[in-house]
Protein backbone atom coordinates (compact mmCIF):
# COMPACT_ATOMS: atom_id res chain seq x y z
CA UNK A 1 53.66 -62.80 -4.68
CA UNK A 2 55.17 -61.51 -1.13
CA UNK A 3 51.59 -60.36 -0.49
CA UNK A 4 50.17 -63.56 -0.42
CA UNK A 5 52.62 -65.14 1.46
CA UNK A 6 52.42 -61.89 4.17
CA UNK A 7 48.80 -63.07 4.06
CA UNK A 8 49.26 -66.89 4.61
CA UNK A 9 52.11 -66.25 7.55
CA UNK A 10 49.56 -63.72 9.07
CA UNK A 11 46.62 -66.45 9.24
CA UNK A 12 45.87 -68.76 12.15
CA UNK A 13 43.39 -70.15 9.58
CA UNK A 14 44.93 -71.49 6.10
CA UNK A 15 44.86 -69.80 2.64
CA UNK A 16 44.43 -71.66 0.03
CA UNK A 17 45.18 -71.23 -3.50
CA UNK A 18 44.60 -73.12 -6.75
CA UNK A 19 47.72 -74.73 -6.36
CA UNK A 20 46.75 -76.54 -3.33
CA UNK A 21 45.00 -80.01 -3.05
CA UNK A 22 42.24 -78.86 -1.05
CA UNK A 23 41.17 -75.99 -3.31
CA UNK A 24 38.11 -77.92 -5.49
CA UNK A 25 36.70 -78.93 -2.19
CA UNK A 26 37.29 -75.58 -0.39
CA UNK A 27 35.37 -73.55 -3.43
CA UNK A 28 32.57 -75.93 -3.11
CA UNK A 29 29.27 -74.84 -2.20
CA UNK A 30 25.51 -76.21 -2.16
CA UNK A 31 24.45 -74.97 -5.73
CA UNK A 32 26.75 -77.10 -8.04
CA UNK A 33 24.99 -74.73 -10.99
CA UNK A 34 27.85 -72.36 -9.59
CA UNK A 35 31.26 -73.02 -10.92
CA UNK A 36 33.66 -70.15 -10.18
CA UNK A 37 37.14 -70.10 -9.39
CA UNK A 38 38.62 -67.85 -6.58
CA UNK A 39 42.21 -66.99 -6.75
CA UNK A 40 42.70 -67.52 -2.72
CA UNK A 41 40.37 -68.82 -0.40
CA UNK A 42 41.24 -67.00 3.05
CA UNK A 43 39.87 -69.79 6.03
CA UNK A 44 39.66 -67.49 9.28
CA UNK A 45 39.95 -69.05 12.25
CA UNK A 46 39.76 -65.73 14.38
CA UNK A 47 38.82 -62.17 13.87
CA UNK A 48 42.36 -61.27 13.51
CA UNK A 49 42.12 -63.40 10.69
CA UNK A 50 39.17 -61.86 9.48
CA UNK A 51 40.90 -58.58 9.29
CA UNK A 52 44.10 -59.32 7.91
CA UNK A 53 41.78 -60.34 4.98
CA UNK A 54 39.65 -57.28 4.50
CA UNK A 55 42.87 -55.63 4.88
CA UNK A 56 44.11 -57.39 2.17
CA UNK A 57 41.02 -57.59 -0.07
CA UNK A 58 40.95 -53.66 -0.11
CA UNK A 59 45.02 -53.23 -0.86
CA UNK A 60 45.19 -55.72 -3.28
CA UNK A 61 42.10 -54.31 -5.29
CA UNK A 62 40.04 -58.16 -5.40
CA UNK A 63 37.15 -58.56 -5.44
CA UNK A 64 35.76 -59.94 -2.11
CA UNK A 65 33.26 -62.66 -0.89
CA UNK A 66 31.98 -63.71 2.07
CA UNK A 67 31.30 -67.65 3.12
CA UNK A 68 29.57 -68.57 5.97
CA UNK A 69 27.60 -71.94 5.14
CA UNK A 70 27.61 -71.80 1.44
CA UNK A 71 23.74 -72.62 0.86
CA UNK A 72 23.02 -68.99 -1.23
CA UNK A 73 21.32 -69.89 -3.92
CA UNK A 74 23.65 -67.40 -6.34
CA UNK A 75 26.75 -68.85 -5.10
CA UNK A 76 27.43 -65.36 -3.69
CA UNK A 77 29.74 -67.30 -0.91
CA UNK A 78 32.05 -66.90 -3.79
CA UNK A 79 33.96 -64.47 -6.25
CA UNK A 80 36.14 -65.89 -9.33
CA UNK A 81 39.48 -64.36 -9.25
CA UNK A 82 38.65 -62.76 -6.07
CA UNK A 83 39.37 -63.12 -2.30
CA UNK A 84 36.71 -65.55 -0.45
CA UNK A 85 36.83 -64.70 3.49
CA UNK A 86 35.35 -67.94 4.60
CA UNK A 87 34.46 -68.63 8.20
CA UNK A 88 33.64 -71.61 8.41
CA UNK A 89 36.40 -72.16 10.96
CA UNK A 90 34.74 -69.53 13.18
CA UNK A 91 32.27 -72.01 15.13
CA UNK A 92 32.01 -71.02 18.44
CA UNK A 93 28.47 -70.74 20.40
CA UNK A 94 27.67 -69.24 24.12
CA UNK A 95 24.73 -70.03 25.77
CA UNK A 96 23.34 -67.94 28.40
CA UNK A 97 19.89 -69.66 30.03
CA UNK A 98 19.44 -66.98 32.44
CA UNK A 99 19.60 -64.08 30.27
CA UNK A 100 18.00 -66.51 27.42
CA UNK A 101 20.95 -65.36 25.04
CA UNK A 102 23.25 -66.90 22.47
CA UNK A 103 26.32 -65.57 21.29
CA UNK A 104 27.02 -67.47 17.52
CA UNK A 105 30.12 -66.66 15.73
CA UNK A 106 30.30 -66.63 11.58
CA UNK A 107 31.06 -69.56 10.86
CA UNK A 108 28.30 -71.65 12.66
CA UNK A 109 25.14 -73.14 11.13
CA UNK A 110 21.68 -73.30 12.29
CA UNK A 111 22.02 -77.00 13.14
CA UNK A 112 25.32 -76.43 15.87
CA UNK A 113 23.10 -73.34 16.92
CA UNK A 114 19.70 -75.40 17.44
CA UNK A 115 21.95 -77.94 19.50
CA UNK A 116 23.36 -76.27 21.57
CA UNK A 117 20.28 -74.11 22.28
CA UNK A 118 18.14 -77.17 22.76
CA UNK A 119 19.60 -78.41 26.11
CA UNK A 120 18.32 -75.55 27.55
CA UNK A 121 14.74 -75.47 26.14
CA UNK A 122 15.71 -72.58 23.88
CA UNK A 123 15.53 -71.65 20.04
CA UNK A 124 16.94 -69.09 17.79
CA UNK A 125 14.26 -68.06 14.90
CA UNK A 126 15.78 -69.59 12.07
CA UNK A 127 14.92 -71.58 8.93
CA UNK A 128 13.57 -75.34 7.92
CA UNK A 129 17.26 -76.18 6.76
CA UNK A 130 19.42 -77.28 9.83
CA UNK A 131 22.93 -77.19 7.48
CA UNK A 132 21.95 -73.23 6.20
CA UNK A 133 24.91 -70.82 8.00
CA UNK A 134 23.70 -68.34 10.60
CA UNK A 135 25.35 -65.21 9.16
CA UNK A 136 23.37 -65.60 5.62
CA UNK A 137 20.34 -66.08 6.75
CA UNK A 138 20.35 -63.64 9.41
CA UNK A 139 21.76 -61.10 7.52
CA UNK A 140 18.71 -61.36 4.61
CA UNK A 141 16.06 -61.62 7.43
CA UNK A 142 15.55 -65.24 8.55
CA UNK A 143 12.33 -66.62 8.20
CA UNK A 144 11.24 -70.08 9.22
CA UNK A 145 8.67 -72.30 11.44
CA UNK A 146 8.91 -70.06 14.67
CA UNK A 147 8.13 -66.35 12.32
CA UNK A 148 4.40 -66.27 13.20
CA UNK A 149 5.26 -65.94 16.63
CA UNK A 150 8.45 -64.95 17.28
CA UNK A 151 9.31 -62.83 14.29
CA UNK A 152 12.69 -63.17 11.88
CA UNK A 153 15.68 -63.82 13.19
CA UNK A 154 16.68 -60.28 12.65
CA UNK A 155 13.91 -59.57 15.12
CA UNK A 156 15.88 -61.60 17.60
CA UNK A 157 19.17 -60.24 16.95
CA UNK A 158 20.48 -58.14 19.92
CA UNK A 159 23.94 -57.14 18.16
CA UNK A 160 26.56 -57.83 15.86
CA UNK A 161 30.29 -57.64 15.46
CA UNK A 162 31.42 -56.46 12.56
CA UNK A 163 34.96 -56.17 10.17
CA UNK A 164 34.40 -52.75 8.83
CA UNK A 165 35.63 -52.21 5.11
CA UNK A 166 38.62 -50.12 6.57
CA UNK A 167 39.61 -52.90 8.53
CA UNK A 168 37.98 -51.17 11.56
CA UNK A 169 36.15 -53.91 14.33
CA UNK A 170 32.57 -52.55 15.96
CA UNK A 171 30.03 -53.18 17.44
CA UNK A 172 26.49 -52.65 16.31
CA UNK A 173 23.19 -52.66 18.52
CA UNK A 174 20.52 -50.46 19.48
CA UNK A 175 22.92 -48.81 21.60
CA UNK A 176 26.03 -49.01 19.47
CA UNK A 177 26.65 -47.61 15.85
CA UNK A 178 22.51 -47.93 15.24
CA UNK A 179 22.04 -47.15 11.56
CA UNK A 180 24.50 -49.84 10.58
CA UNK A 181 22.71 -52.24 13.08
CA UNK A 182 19.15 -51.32 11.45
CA UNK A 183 21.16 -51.87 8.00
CA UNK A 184 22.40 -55.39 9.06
CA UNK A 185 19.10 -56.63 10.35
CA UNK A 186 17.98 -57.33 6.63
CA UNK A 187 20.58 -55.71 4.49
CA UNK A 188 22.62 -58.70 3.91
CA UNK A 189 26.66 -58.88 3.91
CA UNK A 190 26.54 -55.11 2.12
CA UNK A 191 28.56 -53.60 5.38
CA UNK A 192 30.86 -55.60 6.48
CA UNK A 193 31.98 -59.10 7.56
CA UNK A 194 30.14 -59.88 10.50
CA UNK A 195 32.48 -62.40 13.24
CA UNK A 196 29.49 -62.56 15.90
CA UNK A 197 25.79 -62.56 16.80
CA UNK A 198 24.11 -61.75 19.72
CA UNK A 199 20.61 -63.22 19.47
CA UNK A 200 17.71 -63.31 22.08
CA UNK A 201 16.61 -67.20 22.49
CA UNK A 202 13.10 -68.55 22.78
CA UNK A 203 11.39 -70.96 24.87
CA UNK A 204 11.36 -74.20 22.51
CA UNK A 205 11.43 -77.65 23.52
CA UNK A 206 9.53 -80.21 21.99
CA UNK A 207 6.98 -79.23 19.34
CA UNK A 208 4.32 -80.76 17.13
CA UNK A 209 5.21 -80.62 13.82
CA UNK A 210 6.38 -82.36 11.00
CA UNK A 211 4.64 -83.23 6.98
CA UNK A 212 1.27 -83.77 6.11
CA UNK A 213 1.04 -84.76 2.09
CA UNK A 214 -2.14 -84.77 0.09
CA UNK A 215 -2.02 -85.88 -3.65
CA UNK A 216 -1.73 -83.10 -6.03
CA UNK A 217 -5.18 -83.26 -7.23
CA UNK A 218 -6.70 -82.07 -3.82
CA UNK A 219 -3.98 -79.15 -4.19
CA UNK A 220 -6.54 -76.51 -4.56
CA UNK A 221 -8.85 -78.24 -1.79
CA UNK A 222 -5.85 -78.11 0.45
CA UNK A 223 -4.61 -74.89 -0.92
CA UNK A 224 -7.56 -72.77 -0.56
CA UNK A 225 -7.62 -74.23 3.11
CA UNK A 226 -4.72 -73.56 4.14
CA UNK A 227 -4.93 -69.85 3.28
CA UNK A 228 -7.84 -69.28 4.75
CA UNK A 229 -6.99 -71.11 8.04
CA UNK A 230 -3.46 -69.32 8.37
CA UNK A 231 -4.46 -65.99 7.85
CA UNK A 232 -6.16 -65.78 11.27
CA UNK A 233 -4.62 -69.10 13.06
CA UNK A 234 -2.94 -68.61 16.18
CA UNK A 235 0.50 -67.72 16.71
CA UNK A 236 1.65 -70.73 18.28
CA UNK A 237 0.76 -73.02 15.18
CA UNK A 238 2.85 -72.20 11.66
CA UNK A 239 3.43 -74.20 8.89
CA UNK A 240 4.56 -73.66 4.89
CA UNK A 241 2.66 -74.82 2.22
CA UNK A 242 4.29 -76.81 -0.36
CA UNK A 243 4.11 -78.41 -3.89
CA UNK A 244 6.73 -81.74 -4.76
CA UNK A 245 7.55 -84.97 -6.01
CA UNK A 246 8.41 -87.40 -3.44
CA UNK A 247 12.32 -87.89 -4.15
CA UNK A 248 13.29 -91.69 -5.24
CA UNK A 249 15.72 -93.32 -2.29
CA UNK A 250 14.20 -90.94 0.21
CA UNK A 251 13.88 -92.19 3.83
CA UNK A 252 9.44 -91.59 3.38
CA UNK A 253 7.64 -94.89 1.96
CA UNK A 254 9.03 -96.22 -1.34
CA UNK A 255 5.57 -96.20 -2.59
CA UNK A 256 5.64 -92.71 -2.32
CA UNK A 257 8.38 -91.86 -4.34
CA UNK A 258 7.98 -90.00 -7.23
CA UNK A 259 4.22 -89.35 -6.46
CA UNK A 260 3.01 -85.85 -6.61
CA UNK A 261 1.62 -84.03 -3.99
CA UNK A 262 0.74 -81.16 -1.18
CA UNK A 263 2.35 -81.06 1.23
CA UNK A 264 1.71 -78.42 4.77
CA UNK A 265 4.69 -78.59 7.31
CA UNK A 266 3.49 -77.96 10.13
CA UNK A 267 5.34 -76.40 13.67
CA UNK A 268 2.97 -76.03 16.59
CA UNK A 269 4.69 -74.88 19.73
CA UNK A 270 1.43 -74.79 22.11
CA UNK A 271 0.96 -77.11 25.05
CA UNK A 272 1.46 -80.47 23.65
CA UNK A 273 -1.35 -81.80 25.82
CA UNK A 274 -3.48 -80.24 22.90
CA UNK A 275 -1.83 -80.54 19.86
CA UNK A 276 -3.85 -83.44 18.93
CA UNK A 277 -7.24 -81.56 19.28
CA UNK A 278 -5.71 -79.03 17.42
CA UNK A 279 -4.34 -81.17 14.57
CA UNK A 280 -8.30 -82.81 14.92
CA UNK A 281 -9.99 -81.05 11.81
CA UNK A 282 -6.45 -80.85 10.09
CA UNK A 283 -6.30 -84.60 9.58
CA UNK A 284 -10.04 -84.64 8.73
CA UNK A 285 -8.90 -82.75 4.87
CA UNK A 286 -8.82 -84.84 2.15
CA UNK A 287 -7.30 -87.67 2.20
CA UNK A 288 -3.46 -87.80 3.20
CA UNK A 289 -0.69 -89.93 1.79
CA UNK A 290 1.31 -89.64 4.30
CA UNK A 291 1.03 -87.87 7.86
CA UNK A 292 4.39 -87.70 9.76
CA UNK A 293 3.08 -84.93 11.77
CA UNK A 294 3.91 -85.74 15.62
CA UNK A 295 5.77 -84.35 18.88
CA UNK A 296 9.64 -84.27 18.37
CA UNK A 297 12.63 -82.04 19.60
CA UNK A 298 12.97 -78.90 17.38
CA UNK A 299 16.24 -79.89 16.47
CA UNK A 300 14.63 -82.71 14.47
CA UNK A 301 12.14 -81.04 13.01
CA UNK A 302 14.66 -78.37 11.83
CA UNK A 303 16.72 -81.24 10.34
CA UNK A 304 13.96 -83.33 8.89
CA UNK A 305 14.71 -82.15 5.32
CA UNK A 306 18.65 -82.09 5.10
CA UNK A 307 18.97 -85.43 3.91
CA UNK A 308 16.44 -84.77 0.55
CA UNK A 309 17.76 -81.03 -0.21
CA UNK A 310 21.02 -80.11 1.12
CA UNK A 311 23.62 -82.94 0.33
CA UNK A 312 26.31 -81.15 -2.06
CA UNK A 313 26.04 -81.74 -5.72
CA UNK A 314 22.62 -80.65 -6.47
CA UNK A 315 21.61 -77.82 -9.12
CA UNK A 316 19.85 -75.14 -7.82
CA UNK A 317 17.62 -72.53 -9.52
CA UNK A 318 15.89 -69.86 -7.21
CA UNK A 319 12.67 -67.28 -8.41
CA UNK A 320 11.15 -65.82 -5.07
CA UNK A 321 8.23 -63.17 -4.47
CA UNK A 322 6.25 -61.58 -1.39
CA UNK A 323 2.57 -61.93 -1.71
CA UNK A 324 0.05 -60.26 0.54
CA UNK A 325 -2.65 -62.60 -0.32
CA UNK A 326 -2.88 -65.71 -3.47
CA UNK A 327 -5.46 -64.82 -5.74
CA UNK A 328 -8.24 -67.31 -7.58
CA UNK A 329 -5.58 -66.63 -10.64
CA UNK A 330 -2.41 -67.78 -8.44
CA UNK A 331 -4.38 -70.44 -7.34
CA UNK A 332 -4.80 -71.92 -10.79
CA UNK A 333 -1.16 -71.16 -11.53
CA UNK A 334 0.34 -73.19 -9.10
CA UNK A 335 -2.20 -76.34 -9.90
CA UNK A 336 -0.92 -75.42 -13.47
CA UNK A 337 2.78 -75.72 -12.48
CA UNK A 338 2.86 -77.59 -9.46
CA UNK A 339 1.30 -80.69 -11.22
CA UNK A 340 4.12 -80.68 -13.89
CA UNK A 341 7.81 -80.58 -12.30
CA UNK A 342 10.09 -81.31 -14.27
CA UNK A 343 12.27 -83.54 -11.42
CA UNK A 344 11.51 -85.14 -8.65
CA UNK A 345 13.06 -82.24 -6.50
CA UNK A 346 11.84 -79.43 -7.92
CA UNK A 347 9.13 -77.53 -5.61
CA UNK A 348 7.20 -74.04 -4.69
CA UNK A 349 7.09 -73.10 -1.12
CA UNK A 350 4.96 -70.51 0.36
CA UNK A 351 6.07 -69.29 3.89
CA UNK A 352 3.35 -67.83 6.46
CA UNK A 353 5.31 -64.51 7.75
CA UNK A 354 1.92 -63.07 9.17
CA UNK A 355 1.83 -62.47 12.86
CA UNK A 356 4.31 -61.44 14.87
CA UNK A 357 6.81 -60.63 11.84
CA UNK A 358 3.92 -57.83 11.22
CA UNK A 359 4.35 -56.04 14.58
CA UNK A 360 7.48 -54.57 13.48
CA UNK A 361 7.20 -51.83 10.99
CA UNK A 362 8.57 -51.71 7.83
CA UNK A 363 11.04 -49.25 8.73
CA UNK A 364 12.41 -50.16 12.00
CA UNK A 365 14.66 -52.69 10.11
CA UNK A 366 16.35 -53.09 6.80
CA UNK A 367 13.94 -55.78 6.16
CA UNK A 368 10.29 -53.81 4.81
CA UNK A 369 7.98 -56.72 3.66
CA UNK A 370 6.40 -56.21 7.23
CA UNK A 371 2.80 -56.00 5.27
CA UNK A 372 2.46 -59.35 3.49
CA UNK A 373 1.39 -62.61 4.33
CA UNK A 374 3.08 -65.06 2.39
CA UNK A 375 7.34 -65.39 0.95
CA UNK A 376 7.15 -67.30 -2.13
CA UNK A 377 9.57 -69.25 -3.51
CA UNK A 378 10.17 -71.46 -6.59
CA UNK A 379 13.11 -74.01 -6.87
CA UNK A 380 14.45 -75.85 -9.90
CA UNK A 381 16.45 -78.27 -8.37
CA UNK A 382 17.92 -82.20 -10.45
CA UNK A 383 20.93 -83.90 -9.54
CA UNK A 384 21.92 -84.34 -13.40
CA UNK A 385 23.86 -80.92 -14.45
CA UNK A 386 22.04 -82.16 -18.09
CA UNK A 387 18.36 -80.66 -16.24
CA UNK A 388 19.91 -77.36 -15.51
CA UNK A 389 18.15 -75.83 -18.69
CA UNK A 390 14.78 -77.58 -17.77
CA UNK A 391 14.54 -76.47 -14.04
CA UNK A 392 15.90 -72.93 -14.86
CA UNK A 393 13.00 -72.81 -17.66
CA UNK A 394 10.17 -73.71 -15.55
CA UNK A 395 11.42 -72.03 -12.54
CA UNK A 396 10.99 -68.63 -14.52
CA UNK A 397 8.26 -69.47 -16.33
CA UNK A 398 6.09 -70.25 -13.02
CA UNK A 399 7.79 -67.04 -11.67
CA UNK A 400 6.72 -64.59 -15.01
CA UNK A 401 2.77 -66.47 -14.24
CA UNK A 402 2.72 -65.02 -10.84
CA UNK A 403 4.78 -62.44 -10.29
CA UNK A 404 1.72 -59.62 -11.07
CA UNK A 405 -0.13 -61.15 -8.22
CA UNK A 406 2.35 -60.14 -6.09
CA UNK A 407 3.26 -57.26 -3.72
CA UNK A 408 6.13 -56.57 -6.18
CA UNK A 409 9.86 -57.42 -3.58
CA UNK A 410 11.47 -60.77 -2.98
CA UNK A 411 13.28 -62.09 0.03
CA UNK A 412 16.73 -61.53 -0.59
CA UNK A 413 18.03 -64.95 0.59
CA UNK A 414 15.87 -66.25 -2.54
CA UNK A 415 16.90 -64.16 -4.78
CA UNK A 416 19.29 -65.29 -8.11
CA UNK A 417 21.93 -62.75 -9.76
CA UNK A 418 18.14 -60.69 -10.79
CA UNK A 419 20.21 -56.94 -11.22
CA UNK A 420 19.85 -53.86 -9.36
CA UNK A 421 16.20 -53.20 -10.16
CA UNK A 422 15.59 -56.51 -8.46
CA UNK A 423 17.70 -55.42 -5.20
CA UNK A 424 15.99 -52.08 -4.74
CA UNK A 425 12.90 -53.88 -4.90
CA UNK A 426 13.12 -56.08 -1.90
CA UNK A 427 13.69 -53.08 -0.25
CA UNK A 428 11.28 -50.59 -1.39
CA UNK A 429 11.26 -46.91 0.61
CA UNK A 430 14.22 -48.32 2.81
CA UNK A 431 16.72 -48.73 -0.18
CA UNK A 432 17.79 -45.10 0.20
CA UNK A 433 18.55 -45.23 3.79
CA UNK A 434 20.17 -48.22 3.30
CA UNK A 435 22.33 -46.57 0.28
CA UNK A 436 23.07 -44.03 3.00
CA UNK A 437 24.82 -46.20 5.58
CA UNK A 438 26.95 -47.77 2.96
CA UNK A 439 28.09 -44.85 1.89
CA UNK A 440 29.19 -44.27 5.21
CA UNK A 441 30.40 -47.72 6.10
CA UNK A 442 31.29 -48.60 2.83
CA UNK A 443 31.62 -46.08 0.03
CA UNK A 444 34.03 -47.69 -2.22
CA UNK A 445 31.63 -51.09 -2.12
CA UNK A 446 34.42 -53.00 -1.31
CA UNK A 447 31.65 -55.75 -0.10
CA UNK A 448 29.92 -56.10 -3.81
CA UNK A 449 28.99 -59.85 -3.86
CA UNK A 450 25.86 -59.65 -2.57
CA UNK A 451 22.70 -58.29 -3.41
CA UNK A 452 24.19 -55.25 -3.42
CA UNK A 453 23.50 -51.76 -1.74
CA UNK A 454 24.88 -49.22 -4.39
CA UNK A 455 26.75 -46.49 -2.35
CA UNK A 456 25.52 -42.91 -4.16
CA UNK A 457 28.61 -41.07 -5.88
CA UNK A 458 28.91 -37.80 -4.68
CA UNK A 459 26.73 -37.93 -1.47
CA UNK A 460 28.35 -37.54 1.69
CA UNK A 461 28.26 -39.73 4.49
C-alpha cells in the first residue's frame, strides 16, 4: 500500500508490520491476558514522527492507540487492526535544579525519570512501579508514596505538549489552551498524543520506607490500625496497605514464600534523624514476619517491587474503587478474600490519597475523587495463562462484595474494558466538561482506546 510505505519513508522511528521479525515483540505489553494484533506499529522517535502518524491514523480511517510503557491493565497501549503510535523511542529528560523542574518526553518511564531526578535531591509524584510509563500514569492522575503530601502527579504537572487529532502541535498550561490542560490532568489519552511533560520536582532524597508484613490472621488487627492511624497521620509519612502471598523464587526469605500476609509499605520523607521514633509504636503491632522497612534512595524504594510484578508474561486482571472510609462490613470482606488467593501473586491494595491530594478541588482538574480517602484496587495476577479464569473470578467477585461500600468511581489507570457507565463514573459532575473539550479537541474521537470521553453529537464546540 503506497500509504504505508509514504508512512515508513516519513519516519525517523521504524514501522513495523506483521510481516516483520520484530512485530510479536513490538505488540508486547505487561498484561499477557491481552493478545491483539495491530496492523502497523508506528515507533516515533520525534514529534515529527508523532504527527506523520496521527496524520495518518485519521486519513486512513484506523483505529488508533497510544503506547507509552505498556503497563495498562486493558492493554489499551494497543488496537487490533489499528495504528499503535508508540513512543517508546521518545526518552529524553531535562533537569532543571534551580527552577526544581523536569521536562519528560512520552516515551520515558518513571524509573529513567526517578534517576535522573535523584542526583539532584528531587522527585516527580509518581507510582510504586519504577518500569510504569510517565504519560499513562500521568494522564489518569498518578498516585503513589509521595500523594499525601505532595498531591498526584497531575498536581505537579506544569504543562504538556500535545499532537492534536488534526495533526495540530500545542501547548497546554494554565496559561496556554487551559480547558484542554484541566482535561489532560486526569482525563487520560482522550485529547491527544502527548510528546512532553513539564512537571514541578520535589525535594526527595533518601527516605524511610520500605515493607512491613504481618501474617494474615492479624489482618484485621493491622487493618483496623492502619486506618485509623492514616486518616490523621502526618503528611510526611504514607504508606498502602496490602493483602498477598509471598511469591516463590522471590528475592524476601524462602521461608516466606507462599505465606500469607499484611503487608503496610511504608514512605516517610521526614528528617531521617527521627524516623526510627516514628516507626517506634509501628514495629510494636503484632508480630511481623518480615520488616524491611529502613532508609534508602527513593529510586530504590520506587523499584523495590519490579522484580515480583512487572517482568513481561504475567496475566493481569484489574477491579478498582474509591472509598471514603472501609466499613466493619469491608473489613470482613477483605479477611474473607484476602485469606483465600487463588495464586501466589494475586493481591488488594488500598492507597492513602488523603492529604494534600484533598486540597485541590474536585473541579480544578479532570481528576474529581478529591473527597475520599482510600483508591482500591484488586489484582488477579498467575504466570500460567491456565489461572486466567480463576484470578478473573475472584477478582470480580471480591469487587461485587465491596463495591456498595464505596464512594461509587474508580481510578482510571485501574480500570478494565468496564463500558461507558464505568468511565462517566470516575468522573462524576466533571464528565460533561470533559465531553465538552473533546468535542472541541476531538469531535470525531479519533483517540477511542482509552477510557473514553464520548464527544456529544450535535453540540458545538
Amino acid at each position: 500500500m503506497e500509504a504505508v510505505r509514504s508512512l515508513a519513508a516519513e519516519l525517523q522511528g521504524e514501522l513495523i508490520t506483521p510481516a516483520d521479525a520484530g512485530y510479536d515483540e513490538a505488540r508486547t505489553i505487561y498484561n499477557a491476558m491481552i493478545d491483539k494484533r495491530p496492523a502497523l506499529i508506528a515507533r516515533c522517535a520525534t514529534v515529527a514522527d508523532v504527527l506523520a502518524a496521527v496524520n495518518f491514523g485519521r486519513e486512513q480511517h484506523l483505529d488508533v492507540a497510544v503506547r507509552g510503557g505498556g503497563h495498562n491493565g486493558a492493554g489499551l497501549a494497543l488496537a487490533d487492526d489499528g495504528l499503535v503510535i508508540d513512543l517508546s523511542l521518545m526518552k529524553d529528560i531535562q533537569v532543571d535544579p534551580d527552577a526544581r523542574t523536569v521536562r519528560v518526553a512520552g516515551g520515558c518511564t518513571w524509573g529513567e525519570v526517578d534517576q535522573a531526578t535523584h542526583a539532584y535531591g528531587l522527585a516527580v509524584p509518581s507510582g510504586i512501579i519504577s518500569t510504569t510509563g510517565v504519560g499513562g500514569l500521568t494522564l489518569g492522575g498518578g498516585l503513589g508514596y509521595l500523594s499525601r503530601k505532595y498531591g498526584l502527579t497531575i498536581d505537579n504537572l506544569l504543562a504538556v505538549d500535545v499532537v492534536l487529532a488534526d495533526g495540530r502541535f500545542v501547548t497546554a498550561s494554565e496559561d496556554e489552551n487551559p480547558d484542554l490542560f484541566w482535561a489532560v490532568r486526569g482525563g487520560g489519552g482522550n485529547f491527544g498524543v502527548v510528546t512532553s511533560f513539564l512537571f514541578q520536582a520535589q525535594p526527595v532524597g533518601m527516605v524511610y520506607g520500605g515493607p512491613i508484613i504481618w501474617p494474615i490472621d492479624q489482618t484485621e488487627e493491622i487493618l483496623r490500625w492502619y486506618l485509623d492511624f492514616i486518616a490523621d497521620a502526618p503528611e510526611n509519612i504514607s504508606g498502602w496497605f496490602g493483602v498477598h502471598r509471598v511469591p516463590t523464587g522471590s528475592p524476601l526469605p524462602a521461608e516466606l514464600h507462599s505465606a500469607h500476609g499484611c503487608v503496610i509499605t511504608w514512605c516517610y520523607t521526614g528528617p531521617m534523624e527521627q524516623a526510627e521514633e516514628v516507626f517506634r509504636p509501628i514495629r510494636a503491632l503484632g508480630t511481623p514476619v518480615l520488616d524491611l522497612a529502613g532508609p534508602l534512595p527513593f529510586p530504590q524504594l520506587q523499584s523495590m517491587f519490579d522484580q515480583i510484578y512487572y517482568p513481561p508474561g504475567l496475566q493481569w486482571y484489574w477491579k478498582a474503587d474509591f472509598f471514603r472510609e472501609v466499613s466493619d462490613e469491608a473489613i470482613d470482606l477483605h479477611l474473607r478474600f484476602g485469606s483465600d488467593l487463588p495464586s501466589e501473586l494475586c493481591t488488594m491494595h488500598l492507597y492513602p490519597i488523603n492529604g494534600a491530594v484533598q486540597r485541590v478541588g474536585r473541579t480544578a482538574t479532570a481528576f474529581s475523587f478529591r473527597d475520599v480517602t482510600f483508591a482500591q484496587v484488586i489484582v488477579g495476577v498467575d504466570s500460567d495463562p491456565a489461572g486466567v479464569d480463576r484470578i478473573t473470578q475472584w477478582a470480580r467477585q471480591y469487587w461485587a462484595a465491596l463495591h456498595p461500600y464505596s464512594a461509587g468511581g474508580a481510578y482510571v489507570n485501574m480500570m478494565m474494558e468496564e463500558g461507558q457507565e464505568r468511565v462517566e463514573a470516575a468522573y462524576r459532575d466533571n464528565y460533561q466538561r470533559l465531553a465538552a473539550v473533546k468535542n472541541k479537541y476531538d469531535p470525531a474521537n479519533l483517540f477511542h482506546v482509552n477510557q473514553n470521553i464520548r464527544p456529544v453529537a450535535g453540540q458545538a464546540s
